[in-house]
Protein backbone atom coordinates (compact mmCIF):
# COMPACT_ATOMS: atom_id res chain seq x y z
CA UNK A 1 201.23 73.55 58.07
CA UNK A 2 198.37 75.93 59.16
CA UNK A 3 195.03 75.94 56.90
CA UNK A 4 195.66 78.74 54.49
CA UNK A 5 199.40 77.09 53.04
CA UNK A 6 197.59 74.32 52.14
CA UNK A 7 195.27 76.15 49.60
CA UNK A 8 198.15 77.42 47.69
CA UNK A 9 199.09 73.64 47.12
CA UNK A 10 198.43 73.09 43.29
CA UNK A 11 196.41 70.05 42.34
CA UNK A 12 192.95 68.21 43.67
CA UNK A 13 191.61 66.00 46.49
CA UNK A 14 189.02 63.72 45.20
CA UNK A 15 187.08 60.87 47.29
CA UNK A 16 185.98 58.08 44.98
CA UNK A 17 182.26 57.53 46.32
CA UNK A 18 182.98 53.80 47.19
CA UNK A 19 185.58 54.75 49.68
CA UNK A 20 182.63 57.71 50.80
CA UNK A 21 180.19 54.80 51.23
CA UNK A 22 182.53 52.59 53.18
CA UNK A 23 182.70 55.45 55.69
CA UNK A 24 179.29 56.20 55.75
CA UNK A 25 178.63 52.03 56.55
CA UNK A 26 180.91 51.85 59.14
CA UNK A 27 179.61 55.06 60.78
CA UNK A 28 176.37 53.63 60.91
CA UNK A 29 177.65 50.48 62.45
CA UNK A 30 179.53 52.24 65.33
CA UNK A 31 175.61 53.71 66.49
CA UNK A 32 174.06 51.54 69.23
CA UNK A 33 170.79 50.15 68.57
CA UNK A 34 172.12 48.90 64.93
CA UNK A 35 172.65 45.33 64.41
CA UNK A 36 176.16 44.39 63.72
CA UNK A 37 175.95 42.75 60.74
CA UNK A 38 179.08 41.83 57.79
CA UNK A 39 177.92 43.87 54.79
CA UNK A 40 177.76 41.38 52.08
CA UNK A 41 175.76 40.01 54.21
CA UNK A 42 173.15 42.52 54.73
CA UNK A 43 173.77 42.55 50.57
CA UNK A 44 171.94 39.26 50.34
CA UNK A 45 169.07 39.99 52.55
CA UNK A 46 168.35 43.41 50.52
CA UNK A 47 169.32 42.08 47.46
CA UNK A 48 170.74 45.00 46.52
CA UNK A 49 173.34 47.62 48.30
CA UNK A 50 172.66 49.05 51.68
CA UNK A 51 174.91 51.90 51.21
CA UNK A 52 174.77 54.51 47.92
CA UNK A 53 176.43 58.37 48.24
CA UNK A 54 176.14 60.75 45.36
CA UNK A 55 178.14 63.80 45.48
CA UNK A 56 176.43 67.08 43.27
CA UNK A 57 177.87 70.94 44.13
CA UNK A 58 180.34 69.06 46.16
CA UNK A 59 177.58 68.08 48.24
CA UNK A 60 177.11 64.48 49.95
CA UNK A 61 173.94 62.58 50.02
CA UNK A 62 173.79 59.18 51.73
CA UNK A 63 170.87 56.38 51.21
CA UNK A 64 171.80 53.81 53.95
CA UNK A 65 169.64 50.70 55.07
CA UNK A 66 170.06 49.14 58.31
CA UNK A 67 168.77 46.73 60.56
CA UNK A 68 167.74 47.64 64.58
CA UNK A 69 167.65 45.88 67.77
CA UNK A 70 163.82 46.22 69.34
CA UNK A 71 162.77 48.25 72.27
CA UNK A 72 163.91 51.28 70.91
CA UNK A 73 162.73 54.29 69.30
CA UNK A 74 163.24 54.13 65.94
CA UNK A 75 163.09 58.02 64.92
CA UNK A 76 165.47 58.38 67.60
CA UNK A 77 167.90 55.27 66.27
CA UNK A 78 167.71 56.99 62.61
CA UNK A 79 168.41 60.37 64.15
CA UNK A 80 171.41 59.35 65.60
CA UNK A 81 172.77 57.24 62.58
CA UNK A 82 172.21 60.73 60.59
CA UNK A 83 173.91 62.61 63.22
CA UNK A 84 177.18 59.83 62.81
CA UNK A 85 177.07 59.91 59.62
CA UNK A 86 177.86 63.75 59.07
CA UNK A 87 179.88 63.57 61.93
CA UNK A 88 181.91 61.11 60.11
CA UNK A 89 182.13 62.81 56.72
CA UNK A 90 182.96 66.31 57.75
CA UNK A 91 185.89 64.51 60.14
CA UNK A 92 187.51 62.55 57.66
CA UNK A 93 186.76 64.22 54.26
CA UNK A 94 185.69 67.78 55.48
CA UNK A 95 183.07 67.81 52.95
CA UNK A 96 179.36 69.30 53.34
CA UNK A 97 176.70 67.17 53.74
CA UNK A 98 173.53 67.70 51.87
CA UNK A 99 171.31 64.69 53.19
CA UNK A 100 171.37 60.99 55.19
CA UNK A 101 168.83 59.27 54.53
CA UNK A 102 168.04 56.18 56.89
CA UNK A 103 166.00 53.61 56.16
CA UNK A 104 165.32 51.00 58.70
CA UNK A 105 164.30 47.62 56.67
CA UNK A 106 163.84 45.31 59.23
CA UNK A 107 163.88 45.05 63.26
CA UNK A 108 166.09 41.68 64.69
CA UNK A 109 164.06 40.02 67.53
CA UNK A 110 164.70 37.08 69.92
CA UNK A 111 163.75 33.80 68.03
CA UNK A 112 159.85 33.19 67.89
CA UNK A 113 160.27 29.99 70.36
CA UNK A 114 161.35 32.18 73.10
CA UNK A 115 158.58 34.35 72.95
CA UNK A 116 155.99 30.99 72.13
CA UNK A 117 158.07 28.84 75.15
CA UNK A 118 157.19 32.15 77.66
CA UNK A 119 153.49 32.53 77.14
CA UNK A 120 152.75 28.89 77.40
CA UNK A 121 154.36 28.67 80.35
């Protein structure tokens, strides 16, 4: 079926924004430099959701928190999460995306006593 049949089809595609966030979460997740963490997980250490969309005009906006891995540029971490994000959207939903917002809440690193046990020795 080529693109212009399918806009004589009679009815209405809708994407409940739960299913929108989902996407948006596990775009984020595929981005190296993210740490791989279970969601409800990441739930409990923000106390509150690390994904919300909105959609206005038929426009998405994403708020998404994540956590990095260190020795990285973090601009360029949230750039690409953005990037993965739309990417993501306009693949499996084809709709515009107004915003992606990133924020990075908190960077993993190695355990203190590896760090203490190497500059003592």
């Amino acid at each position: 079926m080529q693109e212009n049949e399918m806009l004589d089809i009679p009815g209405s595609v809708t994407t409940e924004p739960e299913v929108l966030e989902m996407m948006v979460w596990l775009a984020a997740n595929e981005v190296s430099g993210v740490v791989k963490i279970k969601y409800e997980e990441l739930v409990r250490f923000l106390s509150s959701k690390p994904v919300s969309v909105t959609v206005e005009q038929g426009q998405v906006t994403a708020d998404l928190h994540v956590i990095a891995k260190p020795n990285q540029s973090l601009l360029r971490l949230g750039r690409k999460i953005q990037r993965e994000v739309i990417r993501t959207i306009h693949q499996m939903v084809g709709m515009p995306v107004n915003a992606v917002h990133v924020h990075i809440d908190d960077v993993l690193y190695p355990k203190a006593e590896s760090v203490a046990e190497a500059t003592a020795a």
